[in-house]
Protein backbone atom coordinates (compact mmCIF):
# COMPACT_ATOMS: atom_id res chain seq x y z
CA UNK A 1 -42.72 -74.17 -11.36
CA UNK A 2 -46.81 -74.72 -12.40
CA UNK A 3 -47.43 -71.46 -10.46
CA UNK A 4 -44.93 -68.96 -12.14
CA UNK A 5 -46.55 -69.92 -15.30
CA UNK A 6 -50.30 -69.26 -13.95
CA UNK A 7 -49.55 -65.83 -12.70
CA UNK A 8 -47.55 -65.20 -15.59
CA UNK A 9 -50.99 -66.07 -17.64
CA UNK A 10 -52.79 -64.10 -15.53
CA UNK A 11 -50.37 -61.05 -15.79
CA UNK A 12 -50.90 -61.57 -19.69
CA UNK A 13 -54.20 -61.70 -19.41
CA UNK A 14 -54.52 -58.37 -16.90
CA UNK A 15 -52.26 -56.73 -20.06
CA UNK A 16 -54.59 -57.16 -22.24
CA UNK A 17 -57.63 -56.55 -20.71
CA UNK A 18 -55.91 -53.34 -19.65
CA UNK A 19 -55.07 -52.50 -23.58
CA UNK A 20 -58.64 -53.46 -24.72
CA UNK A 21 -59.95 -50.91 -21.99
CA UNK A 22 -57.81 -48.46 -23.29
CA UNK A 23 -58.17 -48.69 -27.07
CA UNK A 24 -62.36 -49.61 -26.52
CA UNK A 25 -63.88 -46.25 -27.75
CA UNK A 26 -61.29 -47.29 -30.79
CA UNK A 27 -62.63 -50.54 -31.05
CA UNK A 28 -66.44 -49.38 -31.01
CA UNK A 29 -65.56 -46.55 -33.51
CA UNK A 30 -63.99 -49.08 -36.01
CA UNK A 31 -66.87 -51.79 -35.84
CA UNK A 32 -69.30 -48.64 -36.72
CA UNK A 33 -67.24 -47.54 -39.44
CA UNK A 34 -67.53 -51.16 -40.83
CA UNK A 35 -70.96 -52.29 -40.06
CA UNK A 36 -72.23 -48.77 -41.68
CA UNK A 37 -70.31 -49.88 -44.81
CA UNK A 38 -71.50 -53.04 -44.87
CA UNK A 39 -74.83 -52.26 -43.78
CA UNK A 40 -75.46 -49.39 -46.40
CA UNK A 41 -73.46 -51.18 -49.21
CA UNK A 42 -75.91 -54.24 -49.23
CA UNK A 43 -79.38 -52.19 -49.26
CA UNK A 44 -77.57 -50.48 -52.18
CA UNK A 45 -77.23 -53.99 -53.43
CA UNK A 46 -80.57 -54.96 -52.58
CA UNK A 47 -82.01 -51.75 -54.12
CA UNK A 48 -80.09 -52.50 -57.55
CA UNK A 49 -81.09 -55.83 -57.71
CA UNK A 50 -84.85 -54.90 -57.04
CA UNK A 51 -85.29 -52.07 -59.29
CA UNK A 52 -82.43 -52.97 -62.04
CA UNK A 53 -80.35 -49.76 -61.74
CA UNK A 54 -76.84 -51.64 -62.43
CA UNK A 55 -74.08 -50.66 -59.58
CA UNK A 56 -75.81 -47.34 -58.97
CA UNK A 57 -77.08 -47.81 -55.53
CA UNK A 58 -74.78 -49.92 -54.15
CA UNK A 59 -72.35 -47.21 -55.57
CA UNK A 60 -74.29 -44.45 -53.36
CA UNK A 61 -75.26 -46.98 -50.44
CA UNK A 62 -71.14 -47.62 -50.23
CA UNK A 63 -70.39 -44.13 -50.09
CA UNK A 64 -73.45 -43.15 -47.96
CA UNK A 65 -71.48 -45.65 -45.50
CA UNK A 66 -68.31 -44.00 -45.56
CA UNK A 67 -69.47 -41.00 -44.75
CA UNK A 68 -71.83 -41.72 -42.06
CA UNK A 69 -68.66 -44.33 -41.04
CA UNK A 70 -66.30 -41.56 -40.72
CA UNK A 71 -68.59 -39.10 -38.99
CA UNK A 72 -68.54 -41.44 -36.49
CA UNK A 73 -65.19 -42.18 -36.28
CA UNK A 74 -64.77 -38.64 -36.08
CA UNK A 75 -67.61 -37.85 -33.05
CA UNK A 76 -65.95 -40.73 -31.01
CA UNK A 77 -62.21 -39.51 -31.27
CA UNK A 78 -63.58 -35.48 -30.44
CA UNK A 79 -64.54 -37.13 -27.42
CA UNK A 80 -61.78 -39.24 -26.22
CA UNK A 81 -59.62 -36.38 -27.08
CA UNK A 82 -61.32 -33.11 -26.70
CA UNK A 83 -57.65 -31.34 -25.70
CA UNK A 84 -56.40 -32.43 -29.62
CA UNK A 85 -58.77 -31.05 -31.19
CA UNK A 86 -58.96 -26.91 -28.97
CA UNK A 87 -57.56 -24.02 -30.63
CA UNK A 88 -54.09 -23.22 -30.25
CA UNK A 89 -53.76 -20.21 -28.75
């Protein structure tokens, strides 16, 4: 009985190493889109606090992030999926 459970484990575990391998470039794409958020957002925060500007960097630093966030998002799906993206012709 102990060993139908282990390779049932290790079945589980072979599933989803299998779906993180698949959905990695997604994974990658979404920690960039989040650190560049983050990372922007706080030297907007650090700028406002050092020059006394109110939410006005951290406004820009925020949206800075977003785009360069997205722009990667959008690099790494063109090249996952080049096919999606061709001209219909």
């Amino acid at each position: 009985m102990p060993d139908e459970r282990v390779s049932t484990e290790h079945d589980a575990i072979e599933s989803m190493q299998g779906n993180l391998n698949r959905g990695a470039s997604a994974i990658v794409a979404s920690y960039g889109l989040i650190g560049a958020i983050m990372l922007l957002g706080g030297a907007g925060f650090v700028a406002d606090r050092y020059l006394g500007t109110g939410p006005w960097c951290l406004f820009a630093g925020l949206i800075a992030g977003l785009g360069i966030g997205f722009y990667q998002l959008a690099v790494t799906v063109r090249r996952d999926r080049p096919d999606y993206f061709a001209a219909k012709q």
